[in-house]
Protein backbone atom coordinates (compact mmCIF):
# COMPACT_ATOMS: atom_id res chain seq x y z
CA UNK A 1 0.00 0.00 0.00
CA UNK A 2 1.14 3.55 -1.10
CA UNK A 3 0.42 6.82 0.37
CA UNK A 4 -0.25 9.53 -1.56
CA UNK A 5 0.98 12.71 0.44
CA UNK A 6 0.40 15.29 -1.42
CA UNK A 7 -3.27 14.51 -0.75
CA UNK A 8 -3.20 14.61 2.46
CA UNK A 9 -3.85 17.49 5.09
CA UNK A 10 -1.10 18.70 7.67
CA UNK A 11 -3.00 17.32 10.35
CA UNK A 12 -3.06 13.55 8.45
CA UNK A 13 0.69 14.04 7.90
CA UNK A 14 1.55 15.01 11.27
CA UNK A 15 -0.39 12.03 12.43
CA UNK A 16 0.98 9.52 9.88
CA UNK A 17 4.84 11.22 11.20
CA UNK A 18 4.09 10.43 15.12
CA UNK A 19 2.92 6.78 14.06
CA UNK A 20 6.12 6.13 11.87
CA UNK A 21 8.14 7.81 14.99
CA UNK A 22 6.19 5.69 17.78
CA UNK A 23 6.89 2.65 15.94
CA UNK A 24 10.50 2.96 15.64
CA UNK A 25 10.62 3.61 19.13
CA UNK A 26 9.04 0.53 19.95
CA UNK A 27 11.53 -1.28 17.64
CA UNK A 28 14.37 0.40 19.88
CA UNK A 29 12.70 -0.83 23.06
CA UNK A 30 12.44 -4.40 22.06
CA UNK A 31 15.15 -4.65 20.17
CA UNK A 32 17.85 -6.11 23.35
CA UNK A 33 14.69 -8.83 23.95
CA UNK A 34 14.61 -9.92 20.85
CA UNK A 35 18.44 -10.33 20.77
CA UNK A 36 18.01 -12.17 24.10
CA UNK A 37 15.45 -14.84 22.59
CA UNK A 38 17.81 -15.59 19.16
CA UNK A 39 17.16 -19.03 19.31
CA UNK A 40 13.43 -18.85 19.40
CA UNK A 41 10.73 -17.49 17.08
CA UNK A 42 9.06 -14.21 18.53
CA UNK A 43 5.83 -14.21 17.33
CA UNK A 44 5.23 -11.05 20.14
CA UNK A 45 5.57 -8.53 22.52
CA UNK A 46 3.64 -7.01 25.17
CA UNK A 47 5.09 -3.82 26.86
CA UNK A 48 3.03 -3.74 30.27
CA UNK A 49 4.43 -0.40 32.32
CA UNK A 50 7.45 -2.38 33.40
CA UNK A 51 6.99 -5.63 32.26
CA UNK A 52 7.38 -7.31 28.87
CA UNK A 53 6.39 -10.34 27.97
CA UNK A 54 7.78 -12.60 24.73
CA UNK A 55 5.30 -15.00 23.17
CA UNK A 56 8.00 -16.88 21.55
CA UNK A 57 7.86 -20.57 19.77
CA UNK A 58 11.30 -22.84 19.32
CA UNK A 59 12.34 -22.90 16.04
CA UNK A 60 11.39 -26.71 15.28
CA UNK A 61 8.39 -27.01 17.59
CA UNK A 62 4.75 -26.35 18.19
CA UNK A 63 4.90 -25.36 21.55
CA UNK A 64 4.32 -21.24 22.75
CA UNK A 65 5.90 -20.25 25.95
CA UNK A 66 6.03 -17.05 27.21
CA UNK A 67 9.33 -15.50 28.32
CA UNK A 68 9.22 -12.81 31.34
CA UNK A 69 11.22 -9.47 31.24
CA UNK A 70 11.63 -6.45 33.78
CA UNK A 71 12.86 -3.37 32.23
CA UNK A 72 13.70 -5.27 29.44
CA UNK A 73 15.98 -7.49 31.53
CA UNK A 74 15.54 -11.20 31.20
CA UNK A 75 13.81 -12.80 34.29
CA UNK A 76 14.62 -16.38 33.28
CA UNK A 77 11.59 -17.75 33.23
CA UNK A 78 9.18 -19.03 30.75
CA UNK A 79 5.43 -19.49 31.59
CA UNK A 80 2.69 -21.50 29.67
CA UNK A 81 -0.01 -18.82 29.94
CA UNK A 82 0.41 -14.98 29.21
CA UNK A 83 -1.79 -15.03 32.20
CA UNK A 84 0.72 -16.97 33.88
CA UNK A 85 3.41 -14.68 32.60
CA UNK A 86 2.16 -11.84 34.17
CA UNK A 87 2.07 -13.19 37.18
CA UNK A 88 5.57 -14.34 36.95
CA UNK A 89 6.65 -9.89 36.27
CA UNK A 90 4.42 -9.15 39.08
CA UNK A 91 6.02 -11.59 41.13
CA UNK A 92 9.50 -10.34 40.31
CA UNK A 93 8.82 -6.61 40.80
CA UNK A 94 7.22 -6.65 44.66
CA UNK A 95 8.54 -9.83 45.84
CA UNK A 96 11.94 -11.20 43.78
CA UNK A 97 12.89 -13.90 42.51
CA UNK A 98 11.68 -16.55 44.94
CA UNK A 99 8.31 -15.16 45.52
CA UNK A 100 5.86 -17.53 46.42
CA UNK A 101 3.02 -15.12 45.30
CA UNK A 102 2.29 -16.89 41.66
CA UNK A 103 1.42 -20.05 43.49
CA UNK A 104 -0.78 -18.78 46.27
CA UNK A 105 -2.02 -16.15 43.33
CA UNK A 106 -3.28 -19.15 41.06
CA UNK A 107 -4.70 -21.10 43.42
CA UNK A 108 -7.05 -18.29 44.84
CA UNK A 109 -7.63 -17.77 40.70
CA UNK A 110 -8.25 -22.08 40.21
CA UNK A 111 -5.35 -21.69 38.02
CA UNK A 112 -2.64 -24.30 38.04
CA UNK A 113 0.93 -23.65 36.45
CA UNK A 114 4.57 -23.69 37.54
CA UNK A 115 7.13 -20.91 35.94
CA UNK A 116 9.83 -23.30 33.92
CA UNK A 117 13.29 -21.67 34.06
CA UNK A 118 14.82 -20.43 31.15
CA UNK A 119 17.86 -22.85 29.29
């Protein structure tokens, strides 16, 4: 798809500009996870205030994990759920490392998962 600019008003090209600008930005940001995850397939990224979360796929397999960042800074941990996931960042950022607040967090939700550590 083309755009014609000439066509369009200052306001649509000022708009068109910040969208172009925002999404190299983004590109910047996720950049160093995507870098971190080189031997799997990103298929996305969330950017949650702190938190990012990788759905990501190995190369020669079905199988979607989710890999759990802080600040863009690996956490090491893979979850099966994005819900899961999230818990894992929230976890990390009050707690640390060995919280036990995913487990006791998923079993007042009914939800049943354990984080898998990163290889």
């Amino acid at each position: 798809m083309s755009i014609d600019f000439d066509n369009l008003s200052v306001f649509q090209k000022t708009q068109l500009n910040h969208i172009v600008d925002e999404h190299k930005q983004r590109e910047q940001r996720v950049k160093p996870i995507i870098e971190q995850l080189k031997n799997y397939m990103v298929l996305n990224i969330w950017e949650l205030d702190s938190f990012q979360i990788a759905k990501i796929r190995r190369n020669n397999e079905k199988e979607i994990m989710y890999a759990t960042f802080l600040n863009y800074q690996s956490l090491k941990q893979f979850a099966s759920t994005l819900d899961q996931a999230l818990l894992v960042c929230l976890a990390h950022k009050y707690e640390g490392h060995h919280s036990s607040f995913p487990g006791y967090a998923e079993r007042m939700l009914g939800a049943n998962f354990i984080p898998e550590e990163e290889e």
